[in-house]
C-alpha atoms as a PDB file:
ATOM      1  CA  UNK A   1     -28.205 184.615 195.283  1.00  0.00           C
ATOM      2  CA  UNK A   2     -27.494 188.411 194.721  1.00  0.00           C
ATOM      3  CA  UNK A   3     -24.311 187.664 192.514  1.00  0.00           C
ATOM      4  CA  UNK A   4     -27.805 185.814 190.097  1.00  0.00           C
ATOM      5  CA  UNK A   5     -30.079 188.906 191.009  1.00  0.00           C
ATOM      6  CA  UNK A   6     -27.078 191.394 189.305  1.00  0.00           C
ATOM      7  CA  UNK A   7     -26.404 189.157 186.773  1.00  0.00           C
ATOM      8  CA  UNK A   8     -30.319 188.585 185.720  1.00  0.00           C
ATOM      9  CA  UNK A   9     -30.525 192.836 186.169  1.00  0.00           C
ATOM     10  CA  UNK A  10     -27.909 193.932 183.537  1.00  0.00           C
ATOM     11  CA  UNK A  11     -28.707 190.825 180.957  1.00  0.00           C
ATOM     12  CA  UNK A  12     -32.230 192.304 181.729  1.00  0.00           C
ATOM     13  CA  UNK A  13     -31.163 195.766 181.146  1.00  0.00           C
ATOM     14  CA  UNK A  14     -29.187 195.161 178.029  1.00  0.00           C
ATOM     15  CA  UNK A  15     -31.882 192.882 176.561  1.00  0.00           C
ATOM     16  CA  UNK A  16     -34.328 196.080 176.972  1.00  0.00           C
ATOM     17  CA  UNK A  17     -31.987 198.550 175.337  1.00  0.00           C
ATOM     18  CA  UNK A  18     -31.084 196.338 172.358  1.00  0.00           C
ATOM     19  CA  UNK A  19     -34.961 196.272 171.727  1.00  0.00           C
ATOM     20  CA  UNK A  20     -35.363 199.348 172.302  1.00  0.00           C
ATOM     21  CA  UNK A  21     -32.484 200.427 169.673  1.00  0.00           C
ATOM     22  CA  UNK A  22     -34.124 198.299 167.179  1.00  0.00           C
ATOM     23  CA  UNK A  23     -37.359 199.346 167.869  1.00  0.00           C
ATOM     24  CA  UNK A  24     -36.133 203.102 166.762  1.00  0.00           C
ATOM     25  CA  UNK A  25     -33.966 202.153 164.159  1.00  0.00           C
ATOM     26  CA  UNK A  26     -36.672 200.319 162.585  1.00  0.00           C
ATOM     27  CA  UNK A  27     -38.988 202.986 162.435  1.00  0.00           C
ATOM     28  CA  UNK A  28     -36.808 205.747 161.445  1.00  0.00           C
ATOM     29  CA  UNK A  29     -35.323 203.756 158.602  1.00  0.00           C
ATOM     30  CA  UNK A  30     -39.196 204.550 156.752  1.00  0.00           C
ATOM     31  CA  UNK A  31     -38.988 208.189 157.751  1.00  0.00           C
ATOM     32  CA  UNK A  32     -35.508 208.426 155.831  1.00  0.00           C
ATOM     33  CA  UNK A  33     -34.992 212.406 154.697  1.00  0.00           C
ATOM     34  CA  UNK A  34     -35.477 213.428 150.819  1.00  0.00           C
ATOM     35  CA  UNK A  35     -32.603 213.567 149.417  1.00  0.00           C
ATOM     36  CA  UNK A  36     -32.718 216.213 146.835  1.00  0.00           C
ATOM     37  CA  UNK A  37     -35.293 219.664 147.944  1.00  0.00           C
ATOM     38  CA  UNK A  38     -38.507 219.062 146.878  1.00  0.00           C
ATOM     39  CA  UNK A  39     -39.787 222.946 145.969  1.00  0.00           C
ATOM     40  CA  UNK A  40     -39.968 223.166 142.514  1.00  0.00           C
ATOM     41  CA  UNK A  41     -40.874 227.281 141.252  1.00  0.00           C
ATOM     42  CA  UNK A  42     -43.403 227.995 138.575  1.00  0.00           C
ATOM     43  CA  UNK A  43     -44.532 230.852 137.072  1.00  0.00           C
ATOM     44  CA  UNK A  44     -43.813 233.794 134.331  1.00  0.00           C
ATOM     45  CA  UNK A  45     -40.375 234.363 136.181  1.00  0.00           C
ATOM     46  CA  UNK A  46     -39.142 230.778 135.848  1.00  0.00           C
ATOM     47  CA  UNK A  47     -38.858 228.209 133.165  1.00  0.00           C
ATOM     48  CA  UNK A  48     -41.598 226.482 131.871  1.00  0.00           C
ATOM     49  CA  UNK A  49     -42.692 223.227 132.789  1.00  0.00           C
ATOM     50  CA  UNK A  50     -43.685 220.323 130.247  1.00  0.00           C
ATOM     51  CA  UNK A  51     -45.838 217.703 130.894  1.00  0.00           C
ATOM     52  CA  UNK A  52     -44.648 214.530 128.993  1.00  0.00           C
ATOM     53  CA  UNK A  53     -46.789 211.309 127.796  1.00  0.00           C
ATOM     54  CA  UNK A  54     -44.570 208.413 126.843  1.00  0.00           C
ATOM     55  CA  UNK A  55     -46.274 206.035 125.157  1.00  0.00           C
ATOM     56  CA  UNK A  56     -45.483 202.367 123.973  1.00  0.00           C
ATOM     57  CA  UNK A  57     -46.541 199.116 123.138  1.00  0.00           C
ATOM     58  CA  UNK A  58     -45.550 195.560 124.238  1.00  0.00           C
ATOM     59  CA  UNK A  59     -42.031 194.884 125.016  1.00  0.00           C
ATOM     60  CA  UNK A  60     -41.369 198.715 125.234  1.00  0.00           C
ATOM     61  CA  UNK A  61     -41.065 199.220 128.831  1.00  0.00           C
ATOM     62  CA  UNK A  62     -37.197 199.203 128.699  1.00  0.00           C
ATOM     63  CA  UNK A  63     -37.178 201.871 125.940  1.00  0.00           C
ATOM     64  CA  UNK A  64     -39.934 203.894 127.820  1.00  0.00           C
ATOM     65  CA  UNK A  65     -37.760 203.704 130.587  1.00  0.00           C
ATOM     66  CA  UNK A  66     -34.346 205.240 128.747  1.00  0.00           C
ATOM     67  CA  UNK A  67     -36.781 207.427 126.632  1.00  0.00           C
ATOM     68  CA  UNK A  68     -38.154 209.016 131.008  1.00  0.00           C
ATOM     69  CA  UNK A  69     -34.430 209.476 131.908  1.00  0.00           C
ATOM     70  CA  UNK A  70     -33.331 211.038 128.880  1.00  0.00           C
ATOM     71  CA  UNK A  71     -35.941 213.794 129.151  1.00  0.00           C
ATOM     72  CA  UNK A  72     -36.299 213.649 133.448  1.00  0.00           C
ATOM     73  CA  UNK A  73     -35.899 216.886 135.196  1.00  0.00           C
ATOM     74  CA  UNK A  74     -38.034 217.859 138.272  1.00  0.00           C
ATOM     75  CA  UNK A  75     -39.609 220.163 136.968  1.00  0.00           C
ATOM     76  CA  UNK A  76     -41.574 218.447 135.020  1.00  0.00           C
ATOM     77  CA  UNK A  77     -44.678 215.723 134.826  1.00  0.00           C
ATOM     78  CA  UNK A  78     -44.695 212.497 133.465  1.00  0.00           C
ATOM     79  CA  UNK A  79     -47.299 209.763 132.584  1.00  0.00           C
ATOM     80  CA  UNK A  80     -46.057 206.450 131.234  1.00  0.00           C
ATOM     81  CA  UNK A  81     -48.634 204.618 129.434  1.00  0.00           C
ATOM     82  CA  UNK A  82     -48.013 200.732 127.835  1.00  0.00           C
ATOM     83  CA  UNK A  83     -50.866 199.628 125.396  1.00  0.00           C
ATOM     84  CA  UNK A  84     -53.310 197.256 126.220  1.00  0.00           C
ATOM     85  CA  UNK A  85     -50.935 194.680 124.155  1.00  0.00           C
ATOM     86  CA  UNK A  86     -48.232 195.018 126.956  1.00  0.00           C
ATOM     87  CA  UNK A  87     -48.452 192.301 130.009  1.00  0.00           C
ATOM     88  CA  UNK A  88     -49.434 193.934 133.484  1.00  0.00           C
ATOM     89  CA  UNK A  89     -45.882 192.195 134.783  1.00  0.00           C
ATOM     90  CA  UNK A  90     -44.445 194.431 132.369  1.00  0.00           C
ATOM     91  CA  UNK A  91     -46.353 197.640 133.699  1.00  0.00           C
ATOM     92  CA  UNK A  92     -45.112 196.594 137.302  1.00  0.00           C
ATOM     93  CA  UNK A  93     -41.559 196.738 135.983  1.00  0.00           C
ATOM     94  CA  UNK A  94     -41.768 200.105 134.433  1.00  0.00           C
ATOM     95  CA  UNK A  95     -42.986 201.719 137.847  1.00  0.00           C
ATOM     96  CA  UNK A  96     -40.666 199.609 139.962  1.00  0.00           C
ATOM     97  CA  UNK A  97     -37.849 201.000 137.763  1.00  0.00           C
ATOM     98  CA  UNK A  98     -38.928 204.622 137.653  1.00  0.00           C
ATOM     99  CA  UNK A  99     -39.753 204.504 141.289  1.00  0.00           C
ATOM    100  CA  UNK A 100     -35.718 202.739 142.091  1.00  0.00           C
ATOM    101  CA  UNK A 101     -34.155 206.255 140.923  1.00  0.00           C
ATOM    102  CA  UNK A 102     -33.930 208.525 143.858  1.00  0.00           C
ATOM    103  CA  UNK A 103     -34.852 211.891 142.098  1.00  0.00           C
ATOM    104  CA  UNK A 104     -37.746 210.345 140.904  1.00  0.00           C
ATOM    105  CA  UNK A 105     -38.802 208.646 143.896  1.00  0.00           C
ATOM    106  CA  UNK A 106     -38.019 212.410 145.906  1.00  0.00           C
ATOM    107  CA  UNK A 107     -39.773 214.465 143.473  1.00  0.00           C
ATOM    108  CA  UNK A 108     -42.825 211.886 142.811  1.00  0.00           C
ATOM    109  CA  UNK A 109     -43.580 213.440 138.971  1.00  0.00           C
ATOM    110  CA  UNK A 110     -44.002 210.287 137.665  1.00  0.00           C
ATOM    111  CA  UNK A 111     -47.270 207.889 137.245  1.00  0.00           C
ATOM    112  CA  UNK A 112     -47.947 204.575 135.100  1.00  0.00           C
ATOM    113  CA  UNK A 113     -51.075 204.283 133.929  1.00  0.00           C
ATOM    114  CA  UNK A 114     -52.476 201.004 135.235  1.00  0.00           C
ATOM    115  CA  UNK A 115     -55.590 199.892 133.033  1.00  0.00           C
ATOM    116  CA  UNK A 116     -54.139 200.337 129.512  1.00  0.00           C
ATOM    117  CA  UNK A 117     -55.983 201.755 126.443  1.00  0.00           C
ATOM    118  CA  UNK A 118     -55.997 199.812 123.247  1.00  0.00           C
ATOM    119  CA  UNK A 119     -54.231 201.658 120.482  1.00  0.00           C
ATOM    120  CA  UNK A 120     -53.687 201.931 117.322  1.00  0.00           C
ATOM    121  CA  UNK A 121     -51.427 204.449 115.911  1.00  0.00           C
ATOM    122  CA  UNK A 122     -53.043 205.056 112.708  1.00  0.00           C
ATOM    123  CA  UNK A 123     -56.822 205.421 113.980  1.00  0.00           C
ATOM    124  CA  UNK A 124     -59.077 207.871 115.903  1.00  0.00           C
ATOM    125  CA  UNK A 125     -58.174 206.024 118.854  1.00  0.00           C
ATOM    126  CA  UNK A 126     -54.470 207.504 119.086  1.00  0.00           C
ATOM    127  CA  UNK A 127     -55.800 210.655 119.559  1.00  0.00           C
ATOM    128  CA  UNK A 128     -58.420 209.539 122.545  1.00  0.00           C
ATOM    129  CA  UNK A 129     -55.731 208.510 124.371  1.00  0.00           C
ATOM    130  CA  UNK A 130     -53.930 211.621 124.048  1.00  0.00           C
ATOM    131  CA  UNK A 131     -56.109 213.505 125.180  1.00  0.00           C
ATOM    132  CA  UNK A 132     -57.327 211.348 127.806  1.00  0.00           C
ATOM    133  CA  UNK A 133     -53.302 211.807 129.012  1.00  0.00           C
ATOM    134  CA  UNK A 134     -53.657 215.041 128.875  1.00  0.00           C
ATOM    135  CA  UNK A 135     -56.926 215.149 131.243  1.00  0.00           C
ATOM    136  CA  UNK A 136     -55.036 212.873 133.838  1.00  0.00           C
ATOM    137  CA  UNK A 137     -52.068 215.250 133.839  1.00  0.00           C
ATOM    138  CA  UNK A 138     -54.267 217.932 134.531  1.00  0.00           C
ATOM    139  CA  UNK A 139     -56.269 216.372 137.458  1.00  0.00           C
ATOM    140  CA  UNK A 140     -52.852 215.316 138.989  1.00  0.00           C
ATOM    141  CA  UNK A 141     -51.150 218.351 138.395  1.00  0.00           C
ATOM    142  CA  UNK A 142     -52.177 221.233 136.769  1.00  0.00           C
ATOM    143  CA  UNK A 143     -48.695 223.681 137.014  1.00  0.00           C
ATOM    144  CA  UNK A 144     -47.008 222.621 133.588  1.00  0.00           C
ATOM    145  CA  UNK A 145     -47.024 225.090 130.669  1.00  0.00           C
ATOM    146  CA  UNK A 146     -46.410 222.194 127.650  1.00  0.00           C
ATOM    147  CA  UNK A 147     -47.949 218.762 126.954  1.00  0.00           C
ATOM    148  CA  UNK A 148     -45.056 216.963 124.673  1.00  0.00           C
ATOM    149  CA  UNK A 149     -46.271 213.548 123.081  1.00  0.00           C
ATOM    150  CA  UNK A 150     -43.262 211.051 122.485  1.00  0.00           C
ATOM    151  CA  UNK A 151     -43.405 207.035 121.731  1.00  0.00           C
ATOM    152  CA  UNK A 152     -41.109 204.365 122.975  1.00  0.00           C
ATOM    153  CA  UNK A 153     -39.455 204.779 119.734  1.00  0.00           C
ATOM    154  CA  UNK A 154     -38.383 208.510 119.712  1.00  0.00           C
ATOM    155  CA  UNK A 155     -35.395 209.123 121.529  1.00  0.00           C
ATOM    156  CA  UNK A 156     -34.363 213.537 122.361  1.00  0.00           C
ATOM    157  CA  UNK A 157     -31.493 214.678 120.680  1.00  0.00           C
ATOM    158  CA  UNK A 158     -31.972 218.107 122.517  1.00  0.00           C
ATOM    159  CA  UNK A 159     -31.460 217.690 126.696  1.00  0.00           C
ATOM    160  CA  UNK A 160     -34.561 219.077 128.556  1.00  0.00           C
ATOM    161  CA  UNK A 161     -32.039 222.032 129.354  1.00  0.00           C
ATOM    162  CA  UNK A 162     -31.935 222.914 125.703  1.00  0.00           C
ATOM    163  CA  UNK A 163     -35.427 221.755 125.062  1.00  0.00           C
ATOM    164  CA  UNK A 164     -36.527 224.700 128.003  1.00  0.00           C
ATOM    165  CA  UNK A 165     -34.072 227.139 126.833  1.00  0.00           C
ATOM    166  CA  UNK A 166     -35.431 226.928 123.255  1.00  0.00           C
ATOM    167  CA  UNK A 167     -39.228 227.535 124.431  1.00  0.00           C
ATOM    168  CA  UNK A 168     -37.830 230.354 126.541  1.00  0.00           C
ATOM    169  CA  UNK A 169     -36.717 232.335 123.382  1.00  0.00           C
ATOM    170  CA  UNK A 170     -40.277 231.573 121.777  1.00  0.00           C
ATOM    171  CA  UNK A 171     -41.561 232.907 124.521  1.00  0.00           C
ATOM    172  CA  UNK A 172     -39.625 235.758 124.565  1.00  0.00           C
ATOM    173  CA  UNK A 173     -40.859 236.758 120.839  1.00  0.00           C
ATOM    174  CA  UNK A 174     -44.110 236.863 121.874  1.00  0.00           C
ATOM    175  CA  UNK A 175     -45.496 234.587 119.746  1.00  0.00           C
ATOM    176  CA  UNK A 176     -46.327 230.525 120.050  1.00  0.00           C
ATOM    177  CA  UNK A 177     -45.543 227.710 117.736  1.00  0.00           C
ATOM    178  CA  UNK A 178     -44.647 224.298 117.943  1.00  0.00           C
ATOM    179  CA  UNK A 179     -40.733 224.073 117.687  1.00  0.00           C
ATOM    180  CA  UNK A 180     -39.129 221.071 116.911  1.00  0.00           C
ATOM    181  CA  UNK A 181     -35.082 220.980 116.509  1.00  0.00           C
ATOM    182  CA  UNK A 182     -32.663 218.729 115.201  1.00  0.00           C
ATOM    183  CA  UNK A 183     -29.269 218.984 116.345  1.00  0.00           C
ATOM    184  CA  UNK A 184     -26.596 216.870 114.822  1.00  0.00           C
ATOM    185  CA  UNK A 185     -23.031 217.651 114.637  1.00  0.00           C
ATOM    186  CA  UNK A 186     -23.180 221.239 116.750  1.00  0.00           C
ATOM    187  CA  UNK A 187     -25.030 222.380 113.611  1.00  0.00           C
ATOM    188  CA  UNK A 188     -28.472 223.670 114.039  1.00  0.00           C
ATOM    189  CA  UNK A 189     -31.336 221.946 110.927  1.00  0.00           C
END
């Protein structure tokens, strides 16, 4: 009988430590570390930040999606918006894929709007949903310095390094405009 008691005492006791290692590693795999810092500096003394609407219709998910990591940096804001025309599935996919790259999920700088606003590009109605973007940005975060506009059909041929280091020099002038560059072939247009 005590050969049974030690036998029933370490199955017993190894039973309780294997739940008790899953237990922890269970819980600890949602409290995973951020991979990339999360303080991002704004101010006079550091580079500006934009806030970008991307903007698109049905079936233009996938080139909202290559149009946010063309122009991603951390620094920045983004609001992805799919007209009303575009399928709520199709809206899920967008945030799934923005939310399954890691800086994005770190930094959490990007948001899909959810209920949709009917537009049409050559109407009044274009602009009401600019600046509607433009209000959300600002209610969700209020440190960017630009609001930049671009469809699902535009595609940057300036990287957002370029595109802050071009803004910089504006700045620097002391006067604001809207600058818009075209780069093709090293040459400047």
């Amino acid at each position: 009988m005590g050969v049974e008691k030690k036998w029933f005492f370490t199955l017993f006791t190894a039973a309780f430590l294997s739940l008790s290692i899953l237990m922890f590693s269970s819980f600890s795999c949602f409290t995973f570390p951020m991979p990339f810092p999360s303080i991002v500096h704004h101010g006079p003394h550091h580079p500006p930040a934009f806030a970008y609407f991307i903007s698109g219709g049905n079936k233009d998910g996938d080139r909202i999606f290559r149009l946010l990591l063309a122009v991603y940096h951390p620094r920045n804001r983004y609001l992805l918006h799919l007209g009303m025309d575009a399928r709520d599935e199709e809206r899920k996919r967008l945030g799934a894929a923005a939310m399954s790259v890691p800086a994005i999920r770190a930094f959490r700088n990007v948001d899909v709007v959810g209920k949709a606003d009917y537009v049409t590009y050559m109407g009044s109605s274009n602009v009401a949903v600019t600046l509607r973007a433009a209000s959300v940005m600002m209610k969700l975060d209020g440190g960017w310095d630009w609001f930049v506009t671009l469809s699902a059909r535009d595609y940057p041929l300036v990287t957002q390094d370029g595109n802050a280091n071009t803004v910089i020099s504006v700045l620097d002038h002391g006067f604001v405009c809207t600058v818009e560059l075209l780069i093709l072939g090293g040459e400047l247009l």
